[in-house]
N, C-alpha and C. Protein backbone atom coordinates (compact mmCIF):
# COMPACT_ATOMS: atom_id res chain seq x y z
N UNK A 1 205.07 210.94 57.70
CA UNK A 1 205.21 210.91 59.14
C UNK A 1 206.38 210.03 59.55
N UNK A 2 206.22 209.25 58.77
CA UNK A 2 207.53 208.01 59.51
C UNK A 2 209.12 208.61 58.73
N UNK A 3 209.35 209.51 57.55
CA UNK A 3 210.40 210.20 57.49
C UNK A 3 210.98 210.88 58.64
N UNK A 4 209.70 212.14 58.76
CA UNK A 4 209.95 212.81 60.13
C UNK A 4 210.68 211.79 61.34
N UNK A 5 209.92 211.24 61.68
CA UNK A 5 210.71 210.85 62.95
C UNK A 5 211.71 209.75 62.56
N UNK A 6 212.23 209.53 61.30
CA UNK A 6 213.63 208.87 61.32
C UNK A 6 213.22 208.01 60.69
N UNK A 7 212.23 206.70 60.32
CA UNK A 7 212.34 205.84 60.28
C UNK A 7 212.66 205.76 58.23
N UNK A 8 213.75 206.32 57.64
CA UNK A 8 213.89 206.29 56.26
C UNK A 8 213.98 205.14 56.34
N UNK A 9 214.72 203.83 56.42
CA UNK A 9 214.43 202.24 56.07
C UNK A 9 213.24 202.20 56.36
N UNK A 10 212.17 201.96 57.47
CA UNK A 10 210.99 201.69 57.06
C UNK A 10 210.33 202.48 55.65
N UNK A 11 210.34 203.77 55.53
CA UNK A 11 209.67 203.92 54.15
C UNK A 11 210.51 203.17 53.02
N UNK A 12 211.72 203.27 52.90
CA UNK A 12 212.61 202.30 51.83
C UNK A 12 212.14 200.83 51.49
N UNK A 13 211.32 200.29 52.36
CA UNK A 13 211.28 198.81 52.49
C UNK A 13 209.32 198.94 52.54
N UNK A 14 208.95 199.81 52.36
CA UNK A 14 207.56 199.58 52.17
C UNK A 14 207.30 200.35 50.30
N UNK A 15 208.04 200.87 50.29
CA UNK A 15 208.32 201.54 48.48
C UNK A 15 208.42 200.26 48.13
N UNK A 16 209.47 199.64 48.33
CA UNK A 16 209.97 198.18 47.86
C UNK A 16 209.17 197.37 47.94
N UNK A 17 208.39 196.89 49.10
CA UNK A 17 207.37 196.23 48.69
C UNK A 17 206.00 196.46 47.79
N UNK A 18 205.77 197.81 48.23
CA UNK A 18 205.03 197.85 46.78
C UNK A 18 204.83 197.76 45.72
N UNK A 19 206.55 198.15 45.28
CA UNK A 19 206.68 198.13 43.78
C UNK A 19 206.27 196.51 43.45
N UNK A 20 206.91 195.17 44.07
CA UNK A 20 207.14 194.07 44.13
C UNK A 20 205.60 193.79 44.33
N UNK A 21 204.73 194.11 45.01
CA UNK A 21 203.33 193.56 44.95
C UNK A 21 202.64 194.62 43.67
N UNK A 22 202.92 195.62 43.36
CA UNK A 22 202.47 196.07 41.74
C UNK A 22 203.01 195.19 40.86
N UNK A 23 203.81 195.10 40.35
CA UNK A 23 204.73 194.06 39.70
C UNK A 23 203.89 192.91 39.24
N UNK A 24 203.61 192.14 40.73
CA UNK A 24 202.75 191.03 40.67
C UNK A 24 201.19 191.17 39.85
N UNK A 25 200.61 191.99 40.83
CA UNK A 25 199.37 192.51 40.54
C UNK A 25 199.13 192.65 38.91
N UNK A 26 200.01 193.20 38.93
CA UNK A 26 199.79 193.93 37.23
C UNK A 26 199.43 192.53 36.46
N UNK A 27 201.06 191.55 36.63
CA UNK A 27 200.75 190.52 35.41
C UNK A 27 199.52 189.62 36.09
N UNK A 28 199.10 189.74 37.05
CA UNK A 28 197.64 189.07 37.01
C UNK A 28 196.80 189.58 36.13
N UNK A 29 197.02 190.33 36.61
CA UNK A 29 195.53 191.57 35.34
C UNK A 29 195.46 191.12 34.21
N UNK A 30 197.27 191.32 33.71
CA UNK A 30 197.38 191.17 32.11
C UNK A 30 196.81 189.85 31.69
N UNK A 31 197.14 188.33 32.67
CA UNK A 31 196.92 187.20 32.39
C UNK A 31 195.12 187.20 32.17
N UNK A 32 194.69 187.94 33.03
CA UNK A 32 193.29 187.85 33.13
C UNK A 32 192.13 188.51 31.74
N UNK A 33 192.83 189.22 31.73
CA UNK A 33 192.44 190.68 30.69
C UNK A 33 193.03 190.55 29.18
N UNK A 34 193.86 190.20 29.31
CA UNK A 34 194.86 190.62 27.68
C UNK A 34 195.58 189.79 27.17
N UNK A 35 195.20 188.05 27.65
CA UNK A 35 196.07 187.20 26.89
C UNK A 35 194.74 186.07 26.39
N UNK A 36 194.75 185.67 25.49
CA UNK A 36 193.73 184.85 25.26
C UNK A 36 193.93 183.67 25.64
N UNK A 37 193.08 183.03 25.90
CA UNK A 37 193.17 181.78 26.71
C UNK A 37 193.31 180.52 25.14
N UNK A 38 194.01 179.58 25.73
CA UNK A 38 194.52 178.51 24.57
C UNK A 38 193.21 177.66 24.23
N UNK A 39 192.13 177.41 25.26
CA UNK A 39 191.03 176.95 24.43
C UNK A 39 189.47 177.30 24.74
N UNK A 40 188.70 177.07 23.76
CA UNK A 40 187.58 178.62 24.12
C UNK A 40 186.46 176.63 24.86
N UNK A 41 186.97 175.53 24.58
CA UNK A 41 186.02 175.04 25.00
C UNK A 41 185.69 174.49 26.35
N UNK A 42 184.49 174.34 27.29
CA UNK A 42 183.93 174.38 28.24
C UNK A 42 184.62 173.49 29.00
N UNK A 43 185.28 173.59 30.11
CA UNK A 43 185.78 172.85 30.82
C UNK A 43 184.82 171.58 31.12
N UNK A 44 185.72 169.85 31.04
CA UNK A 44 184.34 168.87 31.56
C UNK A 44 184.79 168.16 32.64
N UNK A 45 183.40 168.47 33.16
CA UNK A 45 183.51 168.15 34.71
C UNK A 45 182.89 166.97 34.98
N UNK A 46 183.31 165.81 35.67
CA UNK A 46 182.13 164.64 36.40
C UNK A 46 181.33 164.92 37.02
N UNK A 47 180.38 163.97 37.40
CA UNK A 47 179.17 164.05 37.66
C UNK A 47 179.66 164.33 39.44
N UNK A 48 180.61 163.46 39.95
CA UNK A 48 180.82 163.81 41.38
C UNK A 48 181.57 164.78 41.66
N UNK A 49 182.11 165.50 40.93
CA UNK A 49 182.82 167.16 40.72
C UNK A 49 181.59 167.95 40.70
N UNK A 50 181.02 168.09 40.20
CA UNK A 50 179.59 168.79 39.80
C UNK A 50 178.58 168.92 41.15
N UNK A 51 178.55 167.64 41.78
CA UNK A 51 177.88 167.34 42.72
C UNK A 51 178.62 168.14 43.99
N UNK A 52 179.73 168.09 44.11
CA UNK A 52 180.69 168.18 45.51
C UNK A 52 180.92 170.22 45.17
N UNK A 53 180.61 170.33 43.88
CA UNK A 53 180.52 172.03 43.34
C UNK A 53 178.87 172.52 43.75
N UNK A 54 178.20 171.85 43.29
CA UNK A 54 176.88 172.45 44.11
C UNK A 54 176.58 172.53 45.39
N UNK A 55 177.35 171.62 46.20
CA UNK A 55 177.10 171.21 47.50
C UNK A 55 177.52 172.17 48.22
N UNK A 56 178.75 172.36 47.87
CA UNK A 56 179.42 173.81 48.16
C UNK A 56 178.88 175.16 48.17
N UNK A 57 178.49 175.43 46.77
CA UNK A 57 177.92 177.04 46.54
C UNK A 57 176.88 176.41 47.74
N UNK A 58 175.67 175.76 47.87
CA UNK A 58 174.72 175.71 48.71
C UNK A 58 175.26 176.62 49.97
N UNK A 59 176.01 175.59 51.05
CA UNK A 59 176.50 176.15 51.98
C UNK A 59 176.91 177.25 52.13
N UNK A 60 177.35 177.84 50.91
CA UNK A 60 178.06 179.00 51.26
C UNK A 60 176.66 179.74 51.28
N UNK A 61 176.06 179.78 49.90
CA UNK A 61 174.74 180.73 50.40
C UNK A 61 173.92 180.46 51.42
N UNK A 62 174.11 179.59 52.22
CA UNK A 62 173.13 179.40 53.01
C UNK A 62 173.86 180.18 54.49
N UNK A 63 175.52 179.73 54.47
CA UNK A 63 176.09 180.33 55.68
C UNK A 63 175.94 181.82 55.40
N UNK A 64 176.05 182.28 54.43
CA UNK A 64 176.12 183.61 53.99
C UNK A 64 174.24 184.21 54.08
N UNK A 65 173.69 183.73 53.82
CA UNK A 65 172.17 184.36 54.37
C UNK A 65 172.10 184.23 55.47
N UNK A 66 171.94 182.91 56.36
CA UNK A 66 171.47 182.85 57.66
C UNK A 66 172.79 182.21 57.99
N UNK A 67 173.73 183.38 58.71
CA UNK A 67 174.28 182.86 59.96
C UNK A 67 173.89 182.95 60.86
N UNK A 68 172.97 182.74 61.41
CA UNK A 68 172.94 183.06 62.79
C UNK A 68 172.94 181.43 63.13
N UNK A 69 171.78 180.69 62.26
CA UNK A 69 172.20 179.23 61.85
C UNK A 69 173.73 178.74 62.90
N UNK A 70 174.16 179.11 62.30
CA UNK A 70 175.78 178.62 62.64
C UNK A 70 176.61 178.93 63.60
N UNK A 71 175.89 180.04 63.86
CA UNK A 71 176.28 181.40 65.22
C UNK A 71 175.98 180.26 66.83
N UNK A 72 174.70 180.14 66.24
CA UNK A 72 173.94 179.60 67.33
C UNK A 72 174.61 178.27 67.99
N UNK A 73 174.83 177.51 66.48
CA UNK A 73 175.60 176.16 67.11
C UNK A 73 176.38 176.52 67.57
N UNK A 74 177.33 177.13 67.25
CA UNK A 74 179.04 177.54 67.99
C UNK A 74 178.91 177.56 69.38
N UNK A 75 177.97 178.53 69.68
CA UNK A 75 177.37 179.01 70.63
C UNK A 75 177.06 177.62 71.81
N UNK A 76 176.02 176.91 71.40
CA UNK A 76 175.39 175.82 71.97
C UNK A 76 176.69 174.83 72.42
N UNK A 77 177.80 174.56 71.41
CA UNK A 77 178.99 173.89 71.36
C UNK A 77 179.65 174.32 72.59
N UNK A 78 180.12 175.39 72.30
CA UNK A 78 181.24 176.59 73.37
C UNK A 78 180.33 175.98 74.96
N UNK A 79 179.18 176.19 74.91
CA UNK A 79 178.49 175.70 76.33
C UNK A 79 178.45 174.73 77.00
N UNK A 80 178.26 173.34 75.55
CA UNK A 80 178.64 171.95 76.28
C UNK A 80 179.92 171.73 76.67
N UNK A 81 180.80 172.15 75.81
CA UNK A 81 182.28 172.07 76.23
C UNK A 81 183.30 173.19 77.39
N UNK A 82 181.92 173.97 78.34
CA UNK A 82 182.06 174.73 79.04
C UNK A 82 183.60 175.87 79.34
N UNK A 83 183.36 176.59 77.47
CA UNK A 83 184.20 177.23 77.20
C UNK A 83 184.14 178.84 77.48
């Protein structure tokens, strides 16, 4: 469609970017998929890394089950600050 009505640089410059975000894409894959990693042993983490990592996933599953949770405050917020 965008040939038709003229616009050949726009398709020229969206080819181009694709190729350039395939390009990319790809050697992610490869890094991910097909290169072995330099050491097979368990990354070590502190006890307050560990802690500040659970604390996290929590929230997220918790924002991620019950938003409304969070909905609501916004909500309650937006009102006191008579937005």
């Amino acid at each position: 469609a965008a040939i038709e009505q003229g616009w050949i640089w726009l398709v020229v410059v969206a080819i181009l970017t694709s190729v350039i975000s395939l390009y990319y894409y790809v050697g992610v894959v490869r890094q991910m998929y097909f290169r072995t990693s330099p050491a097979e042993d368990p990354i070590a983490m502190s006890v307050p890394l560990k802690l500040a990592l659970i604390i996290s996933v929590i929230g997220v599953l918790i924002f991620g089950v019950y938003p409304n949770i969070f909905i609501n405050f916004a909500n309650q917020a937006a009102l006191v600050f008579h937005y």
